[in-house]
Protein backbone atom coordinates (compact mmCIF):
# COMPACT_ATOMS: atom_id res chain seq x y z
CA UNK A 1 -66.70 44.39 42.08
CA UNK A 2 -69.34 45.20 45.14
CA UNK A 3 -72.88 43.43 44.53
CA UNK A 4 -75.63 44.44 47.19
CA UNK A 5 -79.10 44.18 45.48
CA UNK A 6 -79.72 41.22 43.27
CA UNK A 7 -83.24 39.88 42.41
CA UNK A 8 -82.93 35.52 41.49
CA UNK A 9 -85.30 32.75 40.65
CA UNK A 10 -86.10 30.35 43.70
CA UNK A 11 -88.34 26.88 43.40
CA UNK A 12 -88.61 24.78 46.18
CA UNK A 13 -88.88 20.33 44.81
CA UNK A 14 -91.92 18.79 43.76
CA UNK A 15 -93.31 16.05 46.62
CA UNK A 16 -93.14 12.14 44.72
CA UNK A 17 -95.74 10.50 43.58
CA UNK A 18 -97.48 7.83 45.50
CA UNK A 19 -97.47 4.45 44.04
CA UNK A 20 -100.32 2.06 42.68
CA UNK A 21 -98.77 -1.40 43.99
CA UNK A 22 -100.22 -4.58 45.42
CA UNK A 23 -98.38 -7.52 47.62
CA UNK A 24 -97.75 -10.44 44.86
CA UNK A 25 -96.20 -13.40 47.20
CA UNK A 26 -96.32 -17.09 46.99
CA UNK A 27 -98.41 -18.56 50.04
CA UNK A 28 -99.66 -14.96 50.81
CA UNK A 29 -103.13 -14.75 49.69
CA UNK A 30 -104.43 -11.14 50.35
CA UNK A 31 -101.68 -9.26 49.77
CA UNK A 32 -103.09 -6.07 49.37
CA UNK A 33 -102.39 -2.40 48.59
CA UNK A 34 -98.48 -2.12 49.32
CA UNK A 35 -97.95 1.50 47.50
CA UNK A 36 -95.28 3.35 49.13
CA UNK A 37 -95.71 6.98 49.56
CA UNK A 38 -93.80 9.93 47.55
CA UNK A 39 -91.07 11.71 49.26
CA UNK A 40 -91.06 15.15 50.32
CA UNK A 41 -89.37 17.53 47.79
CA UNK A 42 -86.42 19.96 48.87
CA UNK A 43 -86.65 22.82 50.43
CA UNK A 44 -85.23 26.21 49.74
CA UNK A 45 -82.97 27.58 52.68
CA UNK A 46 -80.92 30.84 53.14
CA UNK A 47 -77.57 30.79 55.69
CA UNK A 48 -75.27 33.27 56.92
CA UNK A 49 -71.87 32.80 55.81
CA UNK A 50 -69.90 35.23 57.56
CA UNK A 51 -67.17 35.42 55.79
CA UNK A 52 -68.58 37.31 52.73
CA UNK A 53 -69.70 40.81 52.70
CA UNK A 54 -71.02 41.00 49.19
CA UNK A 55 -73.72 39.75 47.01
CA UNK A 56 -71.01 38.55 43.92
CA UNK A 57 -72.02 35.00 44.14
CA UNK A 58 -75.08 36.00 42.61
CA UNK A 59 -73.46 37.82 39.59
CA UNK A 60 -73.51 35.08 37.22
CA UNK A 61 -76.29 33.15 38.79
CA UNK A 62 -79.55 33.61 38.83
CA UNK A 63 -81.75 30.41 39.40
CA UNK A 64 -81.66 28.49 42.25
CA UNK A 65 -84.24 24.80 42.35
CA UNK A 66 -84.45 22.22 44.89
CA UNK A 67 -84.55 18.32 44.21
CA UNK A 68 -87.58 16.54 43.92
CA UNK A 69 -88.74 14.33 45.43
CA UNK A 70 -88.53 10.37 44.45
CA UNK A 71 -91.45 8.50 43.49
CA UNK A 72 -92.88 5.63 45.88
CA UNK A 73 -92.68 2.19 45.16
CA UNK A 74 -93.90 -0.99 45.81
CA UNK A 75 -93.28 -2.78 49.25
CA UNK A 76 -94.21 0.21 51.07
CA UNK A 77 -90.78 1.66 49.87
CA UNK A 78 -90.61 5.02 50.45
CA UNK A 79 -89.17 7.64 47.65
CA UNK A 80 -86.50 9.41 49.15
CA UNK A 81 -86.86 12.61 49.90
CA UNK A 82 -84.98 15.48 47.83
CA UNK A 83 -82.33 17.78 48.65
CA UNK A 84 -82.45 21.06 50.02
CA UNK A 85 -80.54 23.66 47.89
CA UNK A 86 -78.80 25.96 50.34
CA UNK A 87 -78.47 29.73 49.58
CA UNK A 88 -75.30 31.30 51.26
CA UNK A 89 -75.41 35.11 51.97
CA UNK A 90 -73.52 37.52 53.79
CA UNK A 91 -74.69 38.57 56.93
CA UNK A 92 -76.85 41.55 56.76
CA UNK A 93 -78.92 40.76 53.69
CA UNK A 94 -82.60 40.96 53.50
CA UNK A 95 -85.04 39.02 51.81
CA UNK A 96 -87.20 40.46 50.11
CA UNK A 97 -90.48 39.31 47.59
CA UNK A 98 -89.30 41.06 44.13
CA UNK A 99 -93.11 41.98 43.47
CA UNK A 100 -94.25 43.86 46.28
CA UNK A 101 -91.10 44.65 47.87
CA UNK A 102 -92.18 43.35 51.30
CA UNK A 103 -89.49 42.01 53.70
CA UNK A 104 -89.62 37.73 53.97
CA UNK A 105 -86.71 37.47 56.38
CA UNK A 106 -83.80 40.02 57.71
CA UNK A 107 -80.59 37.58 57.64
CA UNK A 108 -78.81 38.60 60.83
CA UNK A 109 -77.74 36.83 63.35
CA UNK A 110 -80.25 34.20 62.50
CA UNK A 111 -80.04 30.40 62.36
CA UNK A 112 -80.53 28.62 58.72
CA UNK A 113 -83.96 30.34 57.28
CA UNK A 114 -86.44 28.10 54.99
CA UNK A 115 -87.91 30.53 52.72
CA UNK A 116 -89.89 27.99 51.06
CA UNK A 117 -91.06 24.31 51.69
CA UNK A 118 -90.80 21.61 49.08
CA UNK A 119 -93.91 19.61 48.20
CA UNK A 120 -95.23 17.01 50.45
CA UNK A 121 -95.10 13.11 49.29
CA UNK A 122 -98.42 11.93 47.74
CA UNK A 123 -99.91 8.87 49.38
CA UNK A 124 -99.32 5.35 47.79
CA UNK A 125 -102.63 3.13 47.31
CA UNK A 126 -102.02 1.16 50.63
CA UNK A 127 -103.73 4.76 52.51
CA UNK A 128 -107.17 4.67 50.30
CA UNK A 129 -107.82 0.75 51.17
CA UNK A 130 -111.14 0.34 52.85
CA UNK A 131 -113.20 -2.79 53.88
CA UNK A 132 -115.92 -1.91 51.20
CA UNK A 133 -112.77 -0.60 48.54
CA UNK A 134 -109.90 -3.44 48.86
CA UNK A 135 -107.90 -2.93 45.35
CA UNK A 136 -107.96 0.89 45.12
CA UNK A 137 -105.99 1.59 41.88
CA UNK A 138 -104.68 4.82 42.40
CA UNK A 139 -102.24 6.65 44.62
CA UNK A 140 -102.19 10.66 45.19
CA UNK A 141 -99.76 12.30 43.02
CA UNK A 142 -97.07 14.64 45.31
CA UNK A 143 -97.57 18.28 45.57
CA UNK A 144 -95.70 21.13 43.83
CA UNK A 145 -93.17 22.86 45.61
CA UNK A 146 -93.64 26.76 45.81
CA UNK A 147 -91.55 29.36 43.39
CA UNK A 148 -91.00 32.69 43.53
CA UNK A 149 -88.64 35.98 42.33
CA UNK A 150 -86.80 37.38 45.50
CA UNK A 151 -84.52 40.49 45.74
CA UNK A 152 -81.80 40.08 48.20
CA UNK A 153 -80.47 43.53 49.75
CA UNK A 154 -77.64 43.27 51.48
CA UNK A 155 -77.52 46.30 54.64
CA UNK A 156 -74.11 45.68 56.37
CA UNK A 157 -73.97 45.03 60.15
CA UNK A 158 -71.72 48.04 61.41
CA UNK A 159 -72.17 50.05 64.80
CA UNK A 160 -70.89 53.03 63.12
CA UNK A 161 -71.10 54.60 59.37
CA UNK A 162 -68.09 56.88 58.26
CA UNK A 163 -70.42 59.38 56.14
CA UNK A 164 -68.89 63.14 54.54
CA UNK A 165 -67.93 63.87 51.10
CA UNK A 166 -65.53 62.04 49.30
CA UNK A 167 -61.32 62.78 49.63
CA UNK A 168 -62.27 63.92 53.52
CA UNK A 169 -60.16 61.60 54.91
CA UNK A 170 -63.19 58.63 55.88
CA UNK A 171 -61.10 55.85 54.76
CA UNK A 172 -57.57 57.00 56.68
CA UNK A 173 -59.35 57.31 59.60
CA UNK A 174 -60.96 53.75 59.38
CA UNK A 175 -57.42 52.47 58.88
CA UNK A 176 -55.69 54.32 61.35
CA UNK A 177 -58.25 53.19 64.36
CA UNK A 178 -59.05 49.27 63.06
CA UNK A 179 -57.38 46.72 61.57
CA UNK A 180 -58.74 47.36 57.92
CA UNK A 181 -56.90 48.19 54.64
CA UNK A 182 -58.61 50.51 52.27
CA UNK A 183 -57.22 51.83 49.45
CA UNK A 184 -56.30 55.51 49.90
CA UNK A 185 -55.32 58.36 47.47
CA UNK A 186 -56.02 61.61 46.96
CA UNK A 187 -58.50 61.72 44.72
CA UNK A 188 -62.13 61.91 44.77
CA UNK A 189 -63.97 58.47 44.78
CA UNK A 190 -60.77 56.29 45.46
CA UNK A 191 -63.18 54.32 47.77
CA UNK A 192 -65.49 52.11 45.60
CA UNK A 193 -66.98 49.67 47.90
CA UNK A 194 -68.20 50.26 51.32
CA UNK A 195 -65.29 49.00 53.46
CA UNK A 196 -65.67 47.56 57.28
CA UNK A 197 -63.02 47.54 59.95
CA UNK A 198 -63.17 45.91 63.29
CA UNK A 199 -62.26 48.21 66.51
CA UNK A 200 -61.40 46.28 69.55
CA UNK A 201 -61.53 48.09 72.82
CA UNK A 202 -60.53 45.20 74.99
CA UNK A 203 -60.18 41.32 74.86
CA UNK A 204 -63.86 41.53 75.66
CA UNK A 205 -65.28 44.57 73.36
CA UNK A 206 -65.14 45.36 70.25
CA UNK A 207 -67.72 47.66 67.67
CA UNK A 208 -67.66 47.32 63.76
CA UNK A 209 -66.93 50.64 61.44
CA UNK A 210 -67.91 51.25 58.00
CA UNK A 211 -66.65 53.48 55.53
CA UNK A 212 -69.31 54.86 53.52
CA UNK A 213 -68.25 56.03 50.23
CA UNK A 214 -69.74 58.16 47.54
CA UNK A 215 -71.88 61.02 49.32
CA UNK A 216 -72.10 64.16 47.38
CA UNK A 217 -74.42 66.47 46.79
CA UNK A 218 -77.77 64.27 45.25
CA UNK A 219 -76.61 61.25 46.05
CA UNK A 220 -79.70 60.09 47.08
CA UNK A 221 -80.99 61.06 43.82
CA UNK A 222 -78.13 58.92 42.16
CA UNK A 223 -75.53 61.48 41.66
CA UNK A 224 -72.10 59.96 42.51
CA UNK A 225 -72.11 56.54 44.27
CA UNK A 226 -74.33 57.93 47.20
CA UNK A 227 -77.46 56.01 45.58
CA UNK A 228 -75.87 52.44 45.80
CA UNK A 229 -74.34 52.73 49.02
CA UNK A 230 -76.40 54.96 50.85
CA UNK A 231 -78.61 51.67 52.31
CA UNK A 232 -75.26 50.36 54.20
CA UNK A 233 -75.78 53.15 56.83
CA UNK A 234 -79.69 51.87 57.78
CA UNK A 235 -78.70 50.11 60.72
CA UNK A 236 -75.79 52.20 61.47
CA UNK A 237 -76.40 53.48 65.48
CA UNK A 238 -74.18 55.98 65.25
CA UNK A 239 -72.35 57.82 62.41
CA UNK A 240 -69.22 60.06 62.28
CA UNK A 241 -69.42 62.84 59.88
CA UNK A 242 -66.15 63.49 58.52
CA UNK A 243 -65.42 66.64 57.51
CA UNK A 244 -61.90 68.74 56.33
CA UNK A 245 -61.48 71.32 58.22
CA UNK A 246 -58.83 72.77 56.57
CA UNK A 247 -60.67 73.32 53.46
CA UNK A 248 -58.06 72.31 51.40
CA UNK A 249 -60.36 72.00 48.26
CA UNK A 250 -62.18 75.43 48.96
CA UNK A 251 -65.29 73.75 50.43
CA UNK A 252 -66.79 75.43 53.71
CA UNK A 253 -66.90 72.34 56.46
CA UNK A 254 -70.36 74.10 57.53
CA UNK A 255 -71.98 73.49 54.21
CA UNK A 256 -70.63 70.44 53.46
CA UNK A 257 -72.71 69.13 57.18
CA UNK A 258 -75.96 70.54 55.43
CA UNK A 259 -75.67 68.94 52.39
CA UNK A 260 -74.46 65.83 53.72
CA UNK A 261 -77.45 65.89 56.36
CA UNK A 262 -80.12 66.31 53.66
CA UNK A 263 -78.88 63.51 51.23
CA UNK A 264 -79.47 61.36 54.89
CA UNK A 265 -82.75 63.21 55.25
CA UNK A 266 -83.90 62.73 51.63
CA UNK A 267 -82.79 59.17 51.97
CA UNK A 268 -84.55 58.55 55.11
CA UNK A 269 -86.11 60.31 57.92
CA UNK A 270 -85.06 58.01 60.72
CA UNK A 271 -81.42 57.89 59.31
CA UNK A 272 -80.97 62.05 59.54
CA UNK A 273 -82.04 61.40 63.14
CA UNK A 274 -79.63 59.16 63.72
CA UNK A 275 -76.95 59.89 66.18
CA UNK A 276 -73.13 61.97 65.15
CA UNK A 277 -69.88 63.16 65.81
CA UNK A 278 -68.42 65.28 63.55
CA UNK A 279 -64.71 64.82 62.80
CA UNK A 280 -62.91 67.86 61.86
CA UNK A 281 -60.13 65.95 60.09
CA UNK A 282 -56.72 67.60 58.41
CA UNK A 283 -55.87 69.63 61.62
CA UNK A 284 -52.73 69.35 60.32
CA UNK A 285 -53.59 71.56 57.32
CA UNK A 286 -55.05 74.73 59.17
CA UNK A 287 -53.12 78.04 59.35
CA UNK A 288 -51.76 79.15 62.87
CA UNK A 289 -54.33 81.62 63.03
CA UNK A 290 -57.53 80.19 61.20
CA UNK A 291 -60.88 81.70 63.07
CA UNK A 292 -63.24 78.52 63.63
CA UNK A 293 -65.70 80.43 65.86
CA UNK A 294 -68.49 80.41 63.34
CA UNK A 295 -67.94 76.21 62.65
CA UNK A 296 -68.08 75.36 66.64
CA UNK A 297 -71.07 77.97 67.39
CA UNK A 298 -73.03 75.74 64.10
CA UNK A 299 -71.99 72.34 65.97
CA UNK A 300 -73.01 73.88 69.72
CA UNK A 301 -76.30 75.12 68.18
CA UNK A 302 -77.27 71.42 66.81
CA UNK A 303 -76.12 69.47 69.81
CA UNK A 304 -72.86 67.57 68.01
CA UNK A 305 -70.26 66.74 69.99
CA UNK A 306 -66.92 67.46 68.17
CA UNK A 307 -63.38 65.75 67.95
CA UNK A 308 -60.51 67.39 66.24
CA UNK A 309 -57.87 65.39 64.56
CA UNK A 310 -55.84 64.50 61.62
CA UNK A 311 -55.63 61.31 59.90
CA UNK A 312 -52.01 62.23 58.40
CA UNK A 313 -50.24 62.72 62.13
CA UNK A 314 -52.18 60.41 63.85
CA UNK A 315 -53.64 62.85 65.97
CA UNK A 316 -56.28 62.16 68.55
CA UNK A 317 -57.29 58.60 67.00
CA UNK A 318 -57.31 57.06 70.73
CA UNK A 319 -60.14 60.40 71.55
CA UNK A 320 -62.38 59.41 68.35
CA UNK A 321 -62.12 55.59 69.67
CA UNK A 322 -63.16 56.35 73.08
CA UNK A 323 -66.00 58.34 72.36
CA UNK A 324 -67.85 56.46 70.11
CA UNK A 325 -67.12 53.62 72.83
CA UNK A 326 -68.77 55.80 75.85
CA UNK A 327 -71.45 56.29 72.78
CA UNK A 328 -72.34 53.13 71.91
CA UNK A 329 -73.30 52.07 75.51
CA UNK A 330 -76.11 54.31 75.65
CA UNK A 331 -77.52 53.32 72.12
CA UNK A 332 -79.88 50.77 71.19
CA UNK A 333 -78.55 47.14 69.43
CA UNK A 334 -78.11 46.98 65.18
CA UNK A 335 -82.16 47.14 63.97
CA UNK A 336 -83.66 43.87 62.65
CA UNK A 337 -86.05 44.40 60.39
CA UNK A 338 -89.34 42.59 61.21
CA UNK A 339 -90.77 40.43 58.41
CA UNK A 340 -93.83 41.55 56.69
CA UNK A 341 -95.01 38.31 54.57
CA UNK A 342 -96.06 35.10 56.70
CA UNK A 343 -95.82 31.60 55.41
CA UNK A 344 -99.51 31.67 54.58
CA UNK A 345 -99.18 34.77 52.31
CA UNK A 346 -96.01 33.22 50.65
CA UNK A 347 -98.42 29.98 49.12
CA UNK A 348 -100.92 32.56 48.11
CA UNK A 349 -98.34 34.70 46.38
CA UNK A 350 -96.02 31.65 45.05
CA UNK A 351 -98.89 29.97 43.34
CA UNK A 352 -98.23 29.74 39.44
CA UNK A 353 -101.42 29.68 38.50
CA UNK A 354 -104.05 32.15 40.22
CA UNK A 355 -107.04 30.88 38.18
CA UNK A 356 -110.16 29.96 41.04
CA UNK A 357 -112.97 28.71 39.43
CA UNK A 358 -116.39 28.02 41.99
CA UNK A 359 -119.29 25.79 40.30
CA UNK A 360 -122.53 24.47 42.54
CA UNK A 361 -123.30 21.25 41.47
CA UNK A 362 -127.23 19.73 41.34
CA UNK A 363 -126.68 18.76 45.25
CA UNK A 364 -125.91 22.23 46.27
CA UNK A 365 -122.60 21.89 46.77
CA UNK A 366 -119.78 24.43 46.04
CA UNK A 367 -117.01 23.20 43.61
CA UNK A 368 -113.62 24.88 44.18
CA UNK A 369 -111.32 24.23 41.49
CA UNK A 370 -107.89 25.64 40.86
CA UNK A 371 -104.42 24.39 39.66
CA UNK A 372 -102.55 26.19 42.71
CA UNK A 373 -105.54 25.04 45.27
CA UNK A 374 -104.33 21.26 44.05
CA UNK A 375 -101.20 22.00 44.80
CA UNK A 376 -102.03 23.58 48.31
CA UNK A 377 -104.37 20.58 49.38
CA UNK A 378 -100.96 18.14 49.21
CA UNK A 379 -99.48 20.26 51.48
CA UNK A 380 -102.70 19.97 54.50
CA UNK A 381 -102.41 17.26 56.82
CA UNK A 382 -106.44 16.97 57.57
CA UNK A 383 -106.12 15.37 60.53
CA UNK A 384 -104.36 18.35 62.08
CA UNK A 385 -105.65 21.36 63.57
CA UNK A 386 -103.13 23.77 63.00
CA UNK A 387 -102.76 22.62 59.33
CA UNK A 388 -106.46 22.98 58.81
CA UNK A 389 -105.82 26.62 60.48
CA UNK A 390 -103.13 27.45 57.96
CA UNK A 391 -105.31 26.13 54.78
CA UNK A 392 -107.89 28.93 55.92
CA UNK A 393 -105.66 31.63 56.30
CA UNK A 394 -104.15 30.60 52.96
CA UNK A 395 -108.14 30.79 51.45
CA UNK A 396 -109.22 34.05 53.39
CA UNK A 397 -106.00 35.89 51.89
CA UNK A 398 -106.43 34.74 48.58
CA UNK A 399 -110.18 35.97 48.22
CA UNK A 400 -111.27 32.08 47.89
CA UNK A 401 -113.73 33.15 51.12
CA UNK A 402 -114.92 36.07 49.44
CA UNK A 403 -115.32 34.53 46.01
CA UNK A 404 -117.75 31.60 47.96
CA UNK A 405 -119.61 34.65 49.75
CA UNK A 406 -120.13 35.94 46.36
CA UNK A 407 -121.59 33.16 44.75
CA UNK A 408 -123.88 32.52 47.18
CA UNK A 409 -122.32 30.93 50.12
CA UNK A 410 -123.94 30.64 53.46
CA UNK A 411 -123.39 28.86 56.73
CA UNK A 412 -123.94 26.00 56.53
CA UNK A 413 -123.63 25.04 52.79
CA UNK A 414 -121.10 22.29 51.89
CA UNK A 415 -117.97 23.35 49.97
CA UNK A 416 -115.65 20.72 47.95
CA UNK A 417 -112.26 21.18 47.40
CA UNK A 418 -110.58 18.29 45.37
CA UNK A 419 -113.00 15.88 47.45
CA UNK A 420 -112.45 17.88 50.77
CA UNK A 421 -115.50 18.61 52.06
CA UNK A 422 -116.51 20.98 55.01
CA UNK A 423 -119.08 22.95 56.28
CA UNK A 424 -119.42 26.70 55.44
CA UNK A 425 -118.36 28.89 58.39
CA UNK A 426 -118.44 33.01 58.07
């Protein structure tokens, strides 16, 4: 069975708490605070594994959580800190948050990706000791590690996409001129799986094929198998439309290129626009004196260079391999799709509970108060600029800003979150 789009359950570990502990020796009088701090919780991380091409792993499950992490203890121990839980995926897949459908990370020919960070370690008692507070009897508890529903989609890495109607002859071609084994018969929809085969040129060169299968007429409305497989040929930078020439099943080759075209166009713009070469495949199949005037004047008119050949005789394999060779050097790399979601938009979107609640208390100060804003302020190191930068992005995109501004909020006024205080900017 072929699995390309999956959506599953991902929660990064929960930081450790920090611990309430004090130095009990004999001949040490002031021991002090000793509370060791909690350890950071795991993360979640996605990896290439290249040698999978399909999203089956994910079949059966579904939900994928991170270790916590361990409590502190006394001594100064410090809890250890929890697993990671790594997410293997073949290469080509997209990430992708299962609400808004926005891309998180394109998983090609990338290193190890953390999607999302576990919670940081709460501080044991031994940080909040202070000349005027010497016994402070309580530690900060560790924060919660972000969660979230992702869709993985997984877009195969090929140079080339074998597109034409099914029984055309895509999948003898792709075994004649690479290494691959596909199943072949002649029947419609024998392929069932979008199969790749490796072309190598020289010792040196080498570009990837991919036989698409399923296109009909309305595929990409769902008819057939076009609607499942019709994503594999995104990043495709060149495509051979195969068609029979012959027509051996009483299809005209001409209309079968329009209809083929405008499932691509329907499907997407950029993808109709991509690059061809139409094969005119069972040459071996043609009458002696078969007119095909009118099918070369309809390739000459939109600019397609042609190749004719049959899959059955071998015939004219080595021309179709060194064209799309000469092709390929003037095309651009495989696209990478860009993310669209940064790291600060991922806490704002992850957070379980959305509830903000702003109060002003007698002193004019702004209360902020929030079950997901508790969790964010274990994750700020205060001491750090750029972590203090990310904690504002994190409040403008989650309206926080706007709520203050709302209630009243000026330059100037003092705002409290979970005993943070700072000064108002606009």
């Amino acid at each position: 069975m072929f699995v390309d789009n999956v959506t599953i359950y991902i929660k990064a570990g929960d930081g450790g708490n920090g611990a309430v502990s004090f130095r009990r020796e004999k001949y040490v009088s002031h021991g002090g605070p000793d509370g060791g701090d909690g350890g950071r919780g795991g993360n979640v991380v996605f990896r290439i594994d290249e040698g999978t091409n399909t999203l089956l792993a994910f079949r059966y499950r579904r939900k994928f959580v991170a270790e916590n992490g361990g409590n502190g203890k006394g001594a100064k121990f410090h809890g250890a800190d929890g697993a990671d839980v790594v997410i293997d995926v073949p290469p080509g897949t997209i990430i992708k948050d299962a609400d808004s459908g926005k891309i998180i990370k394109d998983m090609s020919n990338c290193e190890p990706f953390i999607c999302l960070k576990g919670g940081k370690g709460g501080w044991g008692n031994r940080h909040f000791a202070t000349p005027t507070r010497q016994v402070p009897m309580f530690a900060k508890s560790g924060g919660k590690g972000l969660e979230m529903n992702v869709t993985l989609e997984l877009k195969m890495l090929a140079d080339v996409g074998l597109v034409g109607f099914p029984n055309v002859g895509k999948s003898s071609i792709l075994s004649n001129i690479s290494g691959a084994r596909p199943k072949i018969a002649n029947y419609h929809f024998t392929t069932l799986s979008p199969n790749l085969g490796v072309v190598v040129t020289s010792p040196e060169k080498a570009f990837v094929v991919a036989d698409i299968p399923g296109l009909i007429e309305g595929a990409s409305d769902g008819a057939g198998l076009g609607s499942e497989f019709l994503r594999h040929v995104d990043r495709c930078r060149l495509l051979l439309h195969v068609v029979d020439i012959s027509g051996s099943e009483g299809r005209d080759p001409i209309e079968d290129i329009k209809q083929i075209n405008t499932e691509l166009m329907r499907y997407s713009e950029s993808l109709a626009d991509r690059p061809q070469i139409i094969i005119a495949n069972k040459t071996d199949m043609l009458e002696e004196d078969a007119d095909l005037s009118a099918f070369e004047d309809f390739i000459d008119e939109n600019g397609w260079e042609l190749i004719y050949t049959s899959a059955a005789t071998l015939d004219n394999m080595d021309g179709i391999i060194h064209a799309v060779e000469e092709r390929l050097k003037l095309l651009p790399p495989l696209e990478i799709y860009e993310s669209e979601m940064q790291e600060e938009d991922l806490v704002v979107k992850t957070g379980k509970e959305r509830h903000t609640e702003i109060t002003r208390n007698d002193a004019g100060v702004f209360i902020v108060e929030g079950e997901w804003l508790y969790n964010l302020m274990g994750q700020i190191n205060f001491e750090d600029y750029e972590s203090l930068n990310f904690m504002h992005k994190v409040l403008q995109n989650s309206g926080v800003i706007a709520m203050l501004e709302e209630k009243g909020c000026t330059d100037g006024d003092t705002v409290s979150i979970y005993d943070f205080e700072f000064e108002f900017v606009k």
